[in-house]
PDB file of N, CA and C in Angstrom:
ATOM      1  N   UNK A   1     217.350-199.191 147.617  1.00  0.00           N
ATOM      2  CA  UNK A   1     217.096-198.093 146.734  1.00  0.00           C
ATOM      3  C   UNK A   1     216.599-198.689 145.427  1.00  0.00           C
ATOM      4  N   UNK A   2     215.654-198.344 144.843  1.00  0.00           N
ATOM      5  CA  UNK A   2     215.224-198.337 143.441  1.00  0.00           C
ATOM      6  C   UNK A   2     214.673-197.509 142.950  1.00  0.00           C
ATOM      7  N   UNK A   3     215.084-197.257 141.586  1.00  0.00           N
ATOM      8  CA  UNK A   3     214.918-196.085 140.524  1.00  0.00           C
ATOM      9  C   UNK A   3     213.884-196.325 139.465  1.00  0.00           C
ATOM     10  N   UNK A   4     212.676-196.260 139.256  1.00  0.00           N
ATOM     11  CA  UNK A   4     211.478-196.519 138.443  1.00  0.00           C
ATOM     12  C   UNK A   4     211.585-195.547 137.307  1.00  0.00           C
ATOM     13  N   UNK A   5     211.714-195.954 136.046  1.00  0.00           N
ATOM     14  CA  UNK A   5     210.872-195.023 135.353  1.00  0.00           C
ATOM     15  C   UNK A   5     209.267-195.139 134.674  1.00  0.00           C
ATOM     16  N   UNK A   6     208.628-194.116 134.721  1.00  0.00           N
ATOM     17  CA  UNK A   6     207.404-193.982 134.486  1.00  0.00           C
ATOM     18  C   UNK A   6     206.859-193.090 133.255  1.00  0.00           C
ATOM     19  N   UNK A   7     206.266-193.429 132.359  1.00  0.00           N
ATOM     20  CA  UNK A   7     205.960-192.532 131.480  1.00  0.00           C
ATOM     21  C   UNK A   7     205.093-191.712 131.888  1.00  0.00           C
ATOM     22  N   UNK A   8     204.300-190.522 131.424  1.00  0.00           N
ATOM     23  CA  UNK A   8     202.999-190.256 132.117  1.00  0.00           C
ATOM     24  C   UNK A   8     201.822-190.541 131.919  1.00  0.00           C
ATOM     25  N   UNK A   9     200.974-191.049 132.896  1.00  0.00           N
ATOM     26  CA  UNK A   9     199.774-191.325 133.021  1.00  0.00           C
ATOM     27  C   UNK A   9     199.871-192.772 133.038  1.00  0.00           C
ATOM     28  N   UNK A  10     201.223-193.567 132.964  1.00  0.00           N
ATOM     29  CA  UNK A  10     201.721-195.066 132.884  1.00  0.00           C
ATOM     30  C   UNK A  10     201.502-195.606 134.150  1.00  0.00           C
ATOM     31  N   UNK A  11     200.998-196.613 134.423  1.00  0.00           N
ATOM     32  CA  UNK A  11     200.415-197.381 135.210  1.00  0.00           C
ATOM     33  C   UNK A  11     201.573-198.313 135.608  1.00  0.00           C
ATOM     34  N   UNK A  12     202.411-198.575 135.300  1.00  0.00           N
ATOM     35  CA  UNK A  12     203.831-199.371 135.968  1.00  0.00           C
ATOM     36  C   UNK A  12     204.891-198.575 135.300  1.00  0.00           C
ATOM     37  N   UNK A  13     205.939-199.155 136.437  1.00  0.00           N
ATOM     38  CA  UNK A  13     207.460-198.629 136.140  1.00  0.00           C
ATOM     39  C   UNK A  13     208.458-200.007 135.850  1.00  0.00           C
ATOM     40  N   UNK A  14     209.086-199.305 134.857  1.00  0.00           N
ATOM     41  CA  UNK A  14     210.007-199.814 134.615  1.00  0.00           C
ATOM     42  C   UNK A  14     211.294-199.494 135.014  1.00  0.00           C
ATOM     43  N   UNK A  15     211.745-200.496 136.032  1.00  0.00           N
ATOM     44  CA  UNK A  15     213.036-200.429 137.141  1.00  0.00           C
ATOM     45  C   UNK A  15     214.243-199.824 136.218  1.00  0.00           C
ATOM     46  N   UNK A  16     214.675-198.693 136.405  1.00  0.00           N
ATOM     47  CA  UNK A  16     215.988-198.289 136.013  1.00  0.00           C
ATOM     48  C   UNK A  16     217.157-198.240 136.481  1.00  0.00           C
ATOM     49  N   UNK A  17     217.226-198.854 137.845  1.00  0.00           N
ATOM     50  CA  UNK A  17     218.787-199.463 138.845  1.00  0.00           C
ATOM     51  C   UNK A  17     217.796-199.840 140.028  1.00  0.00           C
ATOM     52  N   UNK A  18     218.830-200.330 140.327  1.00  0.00           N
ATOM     53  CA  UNK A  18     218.165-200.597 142.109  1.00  0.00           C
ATOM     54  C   UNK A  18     219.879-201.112 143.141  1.00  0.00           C
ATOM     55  N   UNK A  19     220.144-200.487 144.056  1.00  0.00           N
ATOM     56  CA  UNK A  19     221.134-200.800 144.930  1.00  0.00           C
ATOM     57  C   UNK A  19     220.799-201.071 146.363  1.00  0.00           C
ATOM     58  N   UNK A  20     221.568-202.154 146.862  1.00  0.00           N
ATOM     59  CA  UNK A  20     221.530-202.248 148.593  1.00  0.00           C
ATOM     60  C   UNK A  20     223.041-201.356 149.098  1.00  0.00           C
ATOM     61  N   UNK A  21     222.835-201.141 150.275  1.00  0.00           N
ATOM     62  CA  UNK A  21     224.037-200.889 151.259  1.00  0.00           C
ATOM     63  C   UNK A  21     224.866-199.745 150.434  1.00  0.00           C
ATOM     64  N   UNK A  22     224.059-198.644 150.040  1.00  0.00           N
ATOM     65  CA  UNK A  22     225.130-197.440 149.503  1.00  0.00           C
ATOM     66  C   UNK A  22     224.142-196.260 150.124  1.00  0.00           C
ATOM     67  N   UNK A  23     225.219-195.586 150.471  1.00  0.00           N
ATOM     68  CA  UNK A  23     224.775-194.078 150.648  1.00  0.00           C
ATOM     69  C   UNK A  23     223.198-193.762 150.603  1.00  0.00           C
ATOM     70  N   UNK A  24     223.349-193.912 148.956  1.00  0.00           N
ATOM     71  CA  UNK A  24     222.040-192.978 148.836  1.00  0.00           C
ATOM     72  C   UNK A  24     220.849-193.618 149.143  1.00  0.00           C
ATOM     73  N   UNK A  25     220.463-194.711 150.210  1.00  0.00           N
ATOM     74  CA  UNK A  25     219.984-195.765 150.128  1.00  0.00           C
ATOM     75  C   UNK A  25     219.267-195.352 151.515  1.00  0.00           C
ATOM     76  N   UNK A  26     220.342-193.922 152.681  1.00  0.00           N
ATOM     77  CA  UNK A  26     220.236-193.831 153.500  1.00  0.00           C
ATOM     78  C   UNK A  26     219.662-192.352 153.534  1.00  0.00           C
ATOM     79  N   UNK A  27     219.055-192.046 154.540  1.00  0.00           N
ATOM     80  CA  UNK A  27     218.914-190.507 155.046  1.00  0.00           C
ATOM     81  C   UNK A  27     219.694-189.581 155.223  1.00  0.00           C
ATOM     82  N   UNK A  28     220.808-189.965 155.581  1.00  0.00           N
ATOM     83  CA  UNK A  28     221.864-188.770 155.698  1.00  0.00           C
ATOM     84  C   UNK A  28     222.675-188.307 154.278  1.00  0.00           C
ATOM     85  N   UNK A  29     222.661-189.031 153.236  1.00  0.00           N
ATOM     86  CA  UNK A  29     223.343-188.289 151.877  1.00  0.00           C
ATOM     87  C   UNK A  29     222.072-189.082 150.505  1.00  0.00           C
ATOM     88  N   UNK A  30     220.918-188.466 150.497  1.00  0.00           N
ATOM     89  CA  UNK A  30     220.222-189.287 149.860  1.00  0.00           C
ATOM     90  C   UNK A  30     220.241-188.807 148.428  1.00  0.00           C
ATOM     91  N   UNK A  31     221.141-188.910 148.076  1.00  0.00           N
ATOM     92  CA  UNK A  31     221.986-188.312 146.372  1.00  0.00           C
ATOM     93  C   UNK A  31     221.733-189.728 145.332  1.00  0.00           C
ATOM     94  N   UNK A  32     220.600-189.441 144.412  1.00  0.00           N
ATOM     95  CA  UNK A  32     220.384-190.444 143.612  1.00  0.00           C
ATOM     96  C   UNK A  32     220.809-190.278 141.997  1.00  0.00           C
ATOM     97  N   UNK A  33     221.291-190.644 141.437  1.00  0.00           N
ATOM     98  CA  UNK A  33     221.208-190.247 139.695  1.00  0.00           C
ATOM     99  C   UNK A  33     221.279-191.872 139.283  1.00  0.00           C
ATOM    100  N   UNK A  34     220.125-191.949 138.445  1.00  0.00           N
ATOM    101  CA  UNK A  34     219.573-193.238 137.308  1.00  0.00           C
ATOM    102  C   UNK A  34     219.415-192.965 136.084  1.00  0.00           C
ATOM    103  N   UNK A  35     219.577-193.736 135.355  1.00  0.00           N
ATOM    104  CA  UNK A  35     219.071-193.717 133.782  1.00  0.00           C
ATOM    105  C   UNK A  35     218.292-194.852 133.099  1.00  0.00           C
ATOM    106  N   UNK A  36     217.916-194.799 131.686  1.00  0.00           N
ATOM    107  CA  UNK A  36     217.177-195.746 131.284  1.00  0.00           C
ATOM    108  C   UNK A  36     216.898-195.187 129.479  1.00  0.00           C
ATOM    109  N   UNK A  37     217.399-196.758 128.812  1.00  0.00           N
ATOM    110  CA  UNK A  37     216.746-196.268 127.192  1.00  0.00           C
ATOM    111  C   UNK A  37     215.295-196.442 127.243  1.00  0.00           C
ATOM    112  N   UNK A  38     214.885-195.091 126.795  1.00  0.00           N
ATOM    113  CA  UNK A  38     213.445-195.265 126.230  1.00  0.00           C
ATOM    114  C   UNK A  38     212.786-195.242 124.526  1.00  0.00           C
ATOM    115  N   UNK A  39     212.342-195.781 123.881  1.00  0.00           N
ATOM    116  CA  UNK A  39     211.642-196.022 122.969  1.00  0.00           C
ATOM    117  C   UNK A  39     210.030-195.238 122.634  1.00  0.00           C
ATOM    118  N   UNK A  40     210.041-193.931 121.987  1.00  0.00           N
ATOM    119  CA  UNK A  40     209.290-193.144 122.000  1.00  0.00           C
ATOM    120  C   UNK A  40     208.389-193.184 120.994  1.00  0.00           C
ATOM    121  N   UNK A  41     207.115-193.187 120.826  1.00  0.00           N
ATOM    122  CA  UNK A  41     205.935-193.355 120.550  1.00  0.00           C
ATOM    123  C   UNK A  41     206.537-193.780 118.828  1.00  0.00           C
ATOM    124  N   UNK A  42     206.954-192.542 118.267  1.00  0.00           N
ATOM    125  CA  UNK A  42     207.154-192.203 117.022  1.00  0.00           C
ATOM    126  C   UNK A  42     208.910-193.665 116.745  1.00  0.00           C
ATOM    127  N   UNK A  43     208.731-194.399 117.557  1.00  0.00           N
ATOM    128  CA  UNK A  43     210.204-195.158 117.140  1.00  0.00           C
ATOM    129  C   UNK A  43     211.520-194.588 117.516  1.00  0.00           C
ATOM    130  N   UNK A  44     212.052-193.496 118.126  1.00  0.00           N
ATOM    131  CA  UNK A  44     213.037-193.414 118.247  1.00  0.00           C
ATOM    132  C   UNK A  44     213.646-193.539 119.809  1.00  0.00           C
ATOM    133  N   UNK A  45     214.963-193.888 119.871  1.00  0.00           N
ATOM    134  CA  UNK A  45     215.185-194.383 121.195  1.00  0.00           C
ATOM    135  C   UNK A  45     215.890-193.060 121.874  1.00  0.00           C
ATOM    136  N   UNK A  46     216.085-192.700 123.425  1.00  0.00           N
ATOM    137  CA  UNK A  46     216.723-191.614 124.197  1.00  0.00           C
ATOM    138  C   UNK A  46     216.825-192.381 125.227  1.00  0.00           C
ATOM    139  N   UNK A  47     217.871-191.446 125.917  1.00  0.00           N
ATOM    140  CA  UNK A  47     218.579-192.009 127.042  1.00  0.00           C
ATOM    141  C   UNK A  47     217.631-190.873 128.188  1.00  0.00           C
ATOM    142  N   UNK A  48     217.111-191.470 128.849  1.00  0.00           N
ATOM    143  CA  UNK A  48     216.180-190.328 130.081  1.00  0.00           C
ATOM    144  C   UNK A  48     217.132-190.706 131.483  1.00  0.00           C
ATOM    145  N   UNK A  49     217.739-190.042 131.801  1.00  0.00           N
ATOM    146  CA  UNK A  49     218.260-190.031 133.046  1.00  0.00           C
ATOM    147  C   UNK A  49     217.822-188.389 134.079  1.00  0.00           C
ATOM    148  N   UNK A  50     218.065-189.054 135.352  1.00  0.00           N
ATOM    149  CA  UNK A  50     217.136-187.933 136.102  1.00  0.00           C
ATOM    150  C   UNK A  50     217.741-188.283 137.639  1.00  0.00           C
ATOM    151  N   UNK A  51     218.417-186.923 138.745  1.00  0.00           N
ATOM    152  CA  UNK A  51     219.038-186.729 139.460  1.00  0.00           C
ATOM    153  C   UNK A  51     218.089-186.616 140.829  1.00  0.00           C
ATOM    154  N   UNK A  52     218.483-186.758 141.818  1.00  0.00           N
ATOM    155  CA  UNK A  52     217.706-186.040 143.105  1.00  0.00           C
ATOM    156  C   UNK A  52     217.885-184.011 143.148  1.00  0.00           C
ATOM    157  N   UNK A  53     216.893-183.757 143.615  1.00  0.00           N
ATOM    158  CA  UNK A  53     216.465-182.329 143.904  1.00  0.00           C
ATOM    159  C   UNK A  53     218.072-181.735 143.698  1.00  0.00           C
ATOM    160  N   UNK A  54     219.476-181.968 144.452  1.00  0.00           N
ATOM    161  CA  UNK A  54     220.287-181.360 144.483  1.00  0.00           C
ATOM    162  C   UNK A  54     221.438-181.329 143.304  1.00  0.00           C
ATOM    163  N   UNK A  55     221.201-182.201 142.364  1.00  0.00           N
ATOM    164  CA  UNK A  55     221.705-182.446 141.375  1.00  0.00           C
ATOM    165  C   UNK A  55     221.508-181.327 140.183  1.00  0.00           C
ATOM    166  N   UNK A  56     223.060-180.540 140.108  1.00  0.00           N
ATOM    167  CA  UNK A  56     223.381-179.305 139.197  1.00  0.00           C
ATOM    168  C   UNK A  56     223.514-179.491 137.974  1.00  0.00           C
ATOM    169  N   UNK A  57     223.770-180.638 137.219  1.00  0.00           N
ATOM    170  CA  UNK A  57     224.357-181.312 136.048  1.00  0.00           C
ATOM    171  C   UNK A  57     224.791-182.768 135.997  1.00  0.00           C
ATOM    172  N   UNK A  58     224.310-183.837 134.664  1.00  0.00           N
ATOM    173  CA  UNK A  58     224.128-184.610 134.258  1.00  0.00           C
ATOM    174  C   UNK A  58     225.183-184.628 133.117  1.00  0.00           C
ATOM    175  N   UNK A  59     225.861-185.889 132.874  1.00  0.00           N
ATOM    176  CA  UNK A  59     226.432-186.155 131.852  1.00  0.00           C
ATOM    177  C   UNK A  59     226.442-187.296 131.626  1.00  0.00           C
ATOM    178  N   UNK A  60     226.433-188.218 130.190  1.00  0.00           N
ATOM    179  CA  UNK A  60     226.546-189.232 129.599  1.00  0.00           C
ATOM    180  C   UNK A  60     227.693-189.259 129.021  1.00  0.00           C
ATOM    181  N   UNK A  61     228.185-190.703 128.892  1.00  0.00           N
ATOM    182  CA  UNK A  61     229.699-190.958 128.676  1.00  0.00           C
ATOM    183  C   UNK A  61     229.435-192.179 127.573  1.00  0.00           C
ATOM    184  N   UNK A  62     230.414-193.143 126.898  1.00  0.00           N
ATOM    185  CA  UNK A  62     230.531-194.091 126.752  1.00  0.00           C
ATOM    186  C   UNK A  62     229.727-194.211 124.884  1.00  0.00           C
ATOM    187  N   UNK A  63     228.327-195.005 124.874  1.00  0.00           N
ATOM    188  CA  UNK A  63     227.558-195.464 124.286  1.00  0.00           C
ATOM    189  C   UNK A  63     226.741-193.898 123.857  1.00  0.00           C
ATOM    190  N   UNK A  64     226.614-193.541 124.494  1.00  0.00           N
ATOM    191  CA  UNK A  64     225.611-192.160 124.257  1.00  0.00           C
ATOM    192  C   UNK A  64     226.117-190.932 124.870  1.00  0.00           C
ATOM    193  N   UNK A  65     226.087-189.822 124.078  1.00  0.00           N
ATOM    194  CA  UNK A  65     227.217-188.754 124.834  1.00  0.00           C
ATOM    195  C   UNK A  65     226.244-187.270 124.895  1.00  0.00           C
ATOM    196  N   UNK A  66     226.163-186.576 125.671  1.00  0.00           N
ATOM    197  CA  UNK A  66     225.433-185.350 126.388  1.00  0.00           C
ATOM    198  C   UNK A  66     225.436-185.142 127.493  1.00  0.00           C
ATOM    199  N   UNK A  67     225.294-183.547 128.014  1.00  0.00           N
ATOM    200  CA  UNK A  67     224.992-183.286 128.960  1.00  0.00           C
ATOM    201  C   UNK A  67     223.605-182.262 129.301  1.00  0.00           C
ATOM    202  N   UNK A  68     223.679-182.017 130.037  1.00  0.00           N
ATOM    203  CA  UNK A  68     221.971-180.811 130.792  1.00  0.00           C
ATOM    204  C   UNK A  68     222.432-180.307 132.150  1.00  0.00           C
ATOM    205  N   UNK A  69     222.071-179.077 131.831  1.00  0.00           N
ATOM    206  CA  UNK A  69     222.336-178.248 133.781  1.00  0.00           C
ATOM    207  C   UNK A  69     220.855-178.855 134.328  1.00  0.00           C
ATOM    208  N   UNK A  70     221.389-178.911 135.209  1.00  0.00           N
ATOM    209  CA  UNK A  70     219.966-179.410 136.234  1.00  0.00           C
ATOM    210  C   UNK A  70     219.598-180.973 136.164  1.00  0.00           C
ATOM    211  N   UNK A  71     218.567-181.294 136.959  1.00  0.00           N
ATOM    212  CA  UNK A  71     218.663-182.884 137.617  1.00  0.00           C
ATOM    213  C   UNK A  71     217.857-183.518 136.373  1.00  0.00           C
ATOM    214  N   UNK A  72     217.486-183.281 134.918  1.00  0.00           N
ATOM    215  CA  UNK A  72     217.287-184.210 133.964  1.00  0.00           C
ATOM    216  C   UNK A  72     218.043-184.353 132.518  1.00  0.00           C
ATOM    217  N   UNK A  73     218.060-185.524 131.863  1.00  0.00           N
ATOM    218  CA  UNK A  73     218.639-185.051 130.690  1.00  0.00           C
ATOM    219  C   UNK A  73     217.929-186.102 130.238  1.00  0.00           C
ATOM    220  N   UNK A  74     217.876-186.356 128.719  1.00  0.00           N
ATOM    221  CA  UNK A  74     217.342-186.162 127.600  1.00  0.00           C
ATOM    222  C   UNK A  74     218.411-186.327 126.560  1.00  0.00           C
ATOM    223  N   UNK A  75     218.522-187.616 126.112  1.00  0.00           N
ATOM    224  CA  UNK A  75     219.732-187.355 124.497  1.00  0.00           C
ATOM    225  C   UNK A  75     219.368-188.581 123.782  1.00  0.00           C
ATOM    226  N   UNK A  76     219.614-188.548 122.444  1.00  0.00           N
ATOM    227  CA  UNK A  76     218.765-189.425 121.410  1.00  0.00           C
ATOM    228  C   UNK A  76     219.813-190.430 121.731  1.00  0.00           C
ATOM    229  N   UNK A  77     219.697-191.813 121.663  1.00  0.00           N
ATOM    230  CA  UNK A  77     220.476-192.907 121.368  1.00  0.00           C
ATOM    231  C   UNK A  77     220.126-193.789 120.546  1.00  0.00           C
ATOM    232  N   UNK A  78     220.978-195.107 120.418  1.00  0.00           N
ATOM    233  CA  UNK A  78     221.058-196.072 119.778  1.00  0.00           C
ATOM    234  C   UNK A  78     219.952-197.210 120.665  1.00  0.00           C
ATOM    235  N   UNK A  79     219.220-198.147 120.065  1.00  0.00           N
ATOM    236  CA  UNK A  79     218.541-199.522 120.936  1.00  0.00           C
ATOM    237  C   UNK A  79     219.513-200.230 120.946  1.00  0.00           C
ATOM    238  N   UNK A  80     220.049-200.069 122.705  1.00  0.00           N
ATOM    239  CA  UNK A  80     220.807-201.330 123.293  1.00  0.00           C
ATOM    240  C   UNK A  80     221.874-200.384 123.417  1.00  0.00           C
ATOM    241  N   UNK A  81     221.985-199.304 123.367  1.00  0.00           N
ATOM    242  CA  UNK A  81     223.241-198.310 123.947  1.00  0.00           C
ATOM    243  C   UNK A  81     223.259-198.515 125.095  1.00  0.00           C
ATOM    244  N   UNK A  82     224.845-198.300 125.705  1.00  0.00           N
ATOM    245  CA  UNK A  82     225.506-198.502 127.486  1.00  0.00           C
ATOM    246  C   UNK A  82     226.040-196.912 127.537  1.00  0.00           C
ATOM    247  N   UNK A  83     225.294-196.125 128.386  1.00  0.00           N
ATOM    248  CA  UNK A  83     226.204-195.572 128.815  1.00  0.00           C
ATOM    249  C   UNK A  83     226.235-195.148 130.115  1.00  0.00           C
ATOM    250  N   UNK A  84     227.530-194.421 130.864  1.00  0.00           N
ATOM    251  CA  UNK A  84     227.925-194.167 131.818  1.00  0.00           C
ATOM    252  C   UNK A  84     227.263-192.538 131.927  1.00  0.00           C
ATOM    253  N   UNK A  85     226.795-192.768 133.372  1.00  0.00           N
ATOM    254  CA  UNK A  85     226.329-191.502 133.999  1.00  0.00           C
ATOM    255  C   UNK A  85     227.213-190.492 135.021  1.00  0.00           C
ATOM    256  N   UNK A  86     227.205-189.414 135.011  1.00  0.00           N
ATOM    257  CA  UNK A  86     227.922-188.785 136.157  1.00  0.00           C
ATOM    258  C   UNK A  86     227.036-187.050 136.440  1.00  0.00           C
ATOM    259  N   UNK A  87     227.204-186.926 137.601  1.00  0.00           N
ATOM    260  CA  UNK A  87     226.459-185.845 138.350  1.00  0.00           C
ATOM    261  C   UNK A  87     227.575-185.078 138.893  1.00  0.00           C
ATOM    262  N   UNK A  88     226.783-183.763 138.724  1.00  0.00           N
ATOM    263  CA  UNK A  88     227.709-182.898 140.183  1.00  0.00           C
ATOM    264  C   UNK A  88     226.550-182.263 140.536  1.00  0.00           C
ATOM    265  N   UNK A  89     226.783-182.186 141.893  1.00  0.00           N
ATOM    266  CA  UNK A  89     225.885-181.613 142.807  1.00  0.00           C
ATOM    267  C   UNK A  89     225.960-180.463 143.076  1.00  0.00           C
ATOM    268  N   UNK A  90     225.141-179.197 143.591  1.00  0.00           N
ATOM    269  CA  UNK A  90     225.091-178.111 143.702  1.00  0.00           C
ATOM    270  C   UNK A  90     226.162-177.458 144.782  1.00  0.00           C
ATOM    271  N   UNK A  91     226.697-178.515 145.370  1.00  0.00           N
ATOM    272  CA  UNK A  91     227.651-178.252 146.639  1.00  0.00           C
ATOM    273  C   UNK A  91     229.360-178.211 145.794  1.00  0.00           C
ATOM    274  N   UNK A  92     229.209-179.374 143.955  1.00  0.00           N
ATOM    275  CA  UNK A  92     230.247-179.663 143.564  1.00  0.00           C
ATOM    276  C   UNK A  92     231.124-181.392 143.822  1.00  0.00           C
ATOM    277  N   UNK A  93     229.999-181.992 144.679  1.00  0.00           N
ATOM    278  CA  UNK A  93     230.370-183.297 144.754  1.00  0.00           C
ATOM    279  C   UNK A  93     229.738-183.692 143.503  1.00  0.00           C
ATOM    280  N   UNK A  94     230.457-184.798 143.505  1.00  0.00           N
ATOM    281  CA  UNK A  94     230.191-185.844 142.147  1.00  0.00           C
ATOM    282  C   UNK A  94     229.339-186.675 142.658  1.00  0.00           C
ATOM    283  N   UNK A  95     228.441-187.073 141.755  1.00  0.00           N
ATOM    284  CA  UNK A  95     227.550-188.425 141.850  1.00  0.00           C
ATOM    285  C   UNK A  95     227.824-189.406 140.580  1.00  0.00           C
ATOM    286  N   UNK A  96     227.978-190.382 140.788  1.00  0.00           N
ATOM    287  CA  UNK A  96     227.758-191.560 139.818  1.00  0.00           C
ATOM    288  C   UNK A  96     226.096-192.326 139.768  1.00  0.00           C
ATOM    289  N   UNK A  97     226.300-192.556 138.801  1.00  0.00           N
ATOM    290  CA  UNK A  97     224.905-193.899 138.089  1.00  0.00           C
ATOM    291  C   UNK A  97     224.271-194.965 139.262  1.00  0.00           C
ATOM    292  N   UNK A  98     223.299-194.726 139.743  1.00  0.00           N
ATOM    293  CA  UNK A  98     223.044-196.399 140.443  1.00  0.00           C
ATOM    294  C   UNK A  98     222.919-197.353 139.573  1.00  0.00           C
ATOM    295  N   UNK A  99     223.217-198.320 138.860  1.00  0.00           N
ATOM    296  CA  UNK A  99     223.155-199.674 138.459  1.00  0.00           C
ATOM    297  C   UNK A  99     222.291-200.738 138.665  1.00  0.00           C
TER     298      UNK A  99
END
């Protein structure tokens, strides 16, 4: 599994986790949630994290704190902030961060 982020019209990605031998790696529960600091035109840094299709809500923990209904979020941070991700899915399962 690996998680790219891409700006638009950006010509490479920049890897935002990547995992072997988990779940979401497979066809039968393919439940992804990644994140990544980005650095935006104008200088300021955000945390862009972004869920698979079934993903109801996003939250940040730790280093940077917010949440968003639905599979993206969006929250201003610090350069070189850590934080922890968590999902719930439309069914009510939890998802964690790939790494």
């Amino acid at each position: 599994m690996l998680a790219q982020f891409r700006t638009p019209g950006g010509t490479y990605g920049a890897v935002a986790a990547k995992a072997e031998n988990v779940p979401a790696c497979g066809a039968k529960d393919p439940q992804v949630l990644a994140g990544v600091l980005w650095k935006s035109g104008g200088g300021s840094w955000y945390l862009l994290a972004a869920g698979s299709r079934g993903t109801a809500s996003i939250s940040a923990t730790g280093g940077v704190k917010g949440s968003a209904q639905g599979n993206l979020l969006a929250v201003k941070a610090e350069q070189g902030a850590q934080a922890g991700l968590k999902g719930t899915l439309v069914d009510g399962r939890a998802v964690s961060g790939l790494r």
